[in-house]
C-alpha atoms as a PDB file:
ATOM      1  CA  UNK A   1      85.653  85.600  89.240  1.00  0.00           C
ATOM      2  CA  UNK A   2      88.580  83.888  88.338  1.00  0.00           C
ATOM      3  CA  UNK A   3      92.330  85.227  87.906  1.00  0.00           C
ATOM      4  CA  UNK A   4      91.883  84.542  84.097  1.00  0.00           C
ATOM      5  CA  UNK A   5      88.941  86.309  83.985  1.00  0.00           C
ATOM      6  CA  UNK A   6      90.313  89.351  86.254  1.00  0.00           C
ATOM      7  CA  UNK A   7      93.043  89.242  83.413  1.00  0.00           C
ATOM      8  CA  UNK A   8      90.985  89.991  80.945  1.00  0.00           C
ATOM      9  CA  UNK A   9      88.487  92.055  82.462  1.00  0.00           C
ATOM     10  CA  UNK A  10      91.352  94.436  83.200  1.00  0.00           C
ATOM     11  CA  UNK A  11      92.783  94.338  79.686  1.00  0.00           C
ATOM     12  CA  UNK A  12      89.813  94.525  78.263  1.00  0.00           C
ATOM     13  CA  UNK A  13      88.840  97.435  80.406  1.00  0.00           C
ATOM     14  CA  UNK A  14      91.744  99.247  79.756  1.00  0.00           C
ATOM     15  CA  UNK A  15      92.149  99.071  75.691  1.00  0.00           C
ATOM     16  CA  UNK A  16      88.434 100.504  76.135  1.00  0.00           C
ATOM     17  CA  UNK A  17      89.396 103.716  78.157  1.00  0.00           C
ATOM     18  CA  UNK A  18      91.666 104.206  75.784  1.00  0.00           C
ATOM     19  CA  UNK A  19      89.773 103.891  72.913  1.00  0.00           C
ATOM     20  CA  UNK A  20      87.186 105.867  74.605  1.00  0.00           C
ATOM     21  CA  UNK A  21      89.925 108.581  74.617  1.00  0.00           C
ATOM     22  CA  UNK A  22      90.433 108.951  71.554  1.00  0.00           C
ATOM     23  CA  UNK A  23      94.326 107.666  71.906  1.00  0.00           C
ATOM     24  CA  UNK A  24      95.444 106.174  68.568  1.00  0.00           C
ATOM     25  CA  UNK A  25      95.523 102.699  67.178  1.00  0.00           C
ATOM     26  CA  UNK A  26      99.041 102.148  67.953  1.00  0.00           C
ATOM     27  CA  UNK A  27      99.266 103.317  71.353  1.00  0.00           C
ATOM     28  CA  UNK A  28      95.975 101.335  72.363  1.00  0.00           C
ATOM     29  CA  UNK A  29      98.033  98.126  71.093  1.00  0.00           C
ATOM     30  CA  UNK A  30     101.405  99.328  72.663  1.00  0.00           C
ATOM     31  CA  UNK A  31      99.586  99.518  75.978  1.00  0.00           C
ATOM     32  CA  UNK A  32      98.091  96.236  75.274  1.00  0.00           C
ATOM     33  CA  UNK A  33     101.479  94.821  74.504  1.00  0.00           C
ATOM     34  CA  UNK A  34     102.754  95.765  78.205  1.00  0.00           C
ATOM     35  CA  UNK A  35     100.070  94.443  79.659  1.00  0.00           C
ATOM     36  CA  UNK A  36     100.275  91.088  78.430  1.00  0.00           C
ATOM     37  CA  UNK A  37     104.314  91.368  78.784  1.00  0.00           C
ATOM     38  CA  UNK A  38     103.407  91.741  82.962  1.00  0.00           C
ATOM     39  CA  UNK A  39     100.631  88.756  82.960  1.00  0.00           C
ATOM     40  CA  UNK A  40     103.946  87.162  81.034  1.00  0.00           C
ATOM     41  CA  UNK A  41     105.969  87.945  83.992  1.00  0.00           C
ATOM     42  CA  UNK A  42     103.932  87.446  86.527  1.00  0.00           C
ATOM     43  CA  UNK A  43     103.246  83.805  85.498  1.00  0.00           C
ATOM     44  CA  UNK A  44     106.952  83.371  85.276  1.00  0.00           C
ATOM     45  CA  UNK A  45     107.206  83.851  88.985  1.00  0.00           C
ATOM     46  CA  UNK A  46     104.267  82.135  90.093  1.00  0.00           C
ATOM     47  CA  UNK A  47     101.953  84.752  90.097  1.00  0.00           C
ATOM     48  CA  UNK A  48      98.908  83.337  89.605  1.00  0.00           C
ATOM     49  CA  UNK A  49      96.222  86.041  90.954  1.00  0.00           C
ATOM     50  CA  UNK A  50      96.823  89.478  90.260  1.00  0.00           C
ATOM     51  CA  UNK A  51      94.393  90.717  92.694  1.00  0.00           C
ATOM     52  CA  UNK A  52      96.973  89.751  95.192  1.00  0.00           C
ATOM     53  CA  UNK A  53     100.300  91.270  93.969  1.00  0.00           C
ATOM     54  CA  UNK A  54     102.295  92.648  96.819  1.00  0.00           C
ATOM     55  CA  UNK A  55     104.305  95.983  96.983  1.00  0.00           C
ATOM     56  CA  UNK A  56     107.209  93.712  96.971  1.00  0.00           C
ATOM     57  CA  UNK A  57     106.063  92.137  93.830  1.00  0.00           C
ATOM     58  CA  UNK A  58     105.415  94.700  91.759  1.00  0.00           C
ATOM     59  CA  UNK A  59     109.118  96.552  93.480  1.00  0.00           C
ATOM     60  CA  UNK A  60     110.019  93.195  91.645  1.00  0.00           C
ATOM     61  CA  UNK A  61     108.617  93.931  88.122  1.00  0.00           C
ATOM     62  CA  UNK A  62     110.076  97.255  88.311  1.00  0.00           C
ATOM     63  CA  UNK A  63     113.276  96.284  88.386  1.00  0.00           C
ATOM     64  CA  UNK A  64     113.197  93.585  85.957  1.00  0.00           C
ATOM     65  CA  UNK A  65     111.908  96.511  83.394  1.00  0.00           C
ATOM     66  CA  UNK A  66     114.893  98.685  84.475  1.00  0.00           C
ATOM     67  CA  UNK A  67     116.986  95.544  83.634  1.00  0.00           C
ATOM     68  CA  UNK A  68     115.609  95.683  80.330  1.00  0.00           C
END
């Protein structure tokens, strides 16, 4: 499988639980939103497989958001 396809196997896989849920419209499309925001990031600094994001990387991301 590919990194692209990982991508959107997880996104994909995701917006379904949540539909499965029952969880609203809005909130299936918010969650999609910050999804696609991290793949945004993550390409910004190179990271090109997410099945191989360290602890330091995602310590990374979470600090960006807090910068938000």
């Amino acid at each position: 499988m590919t990194a692209e396809a990982a991508r959107e196997m997880g996104l994909h896989i995701v917006c379904e639980d949540l539909i499965a849920r029952r969880i609203g419209a809005s909130h299936v499309g918010q969650a999609r939103s910050v999804i696609m925001g991290y793949y945004r990031w993550a390409a910004a600094h190179k990271i090109a497989d997410l099945r191989q994001v360290t602890p330091a990387e995602l310590l990374a991301y979470r600090r960006w958001l807090s910068a938000l």
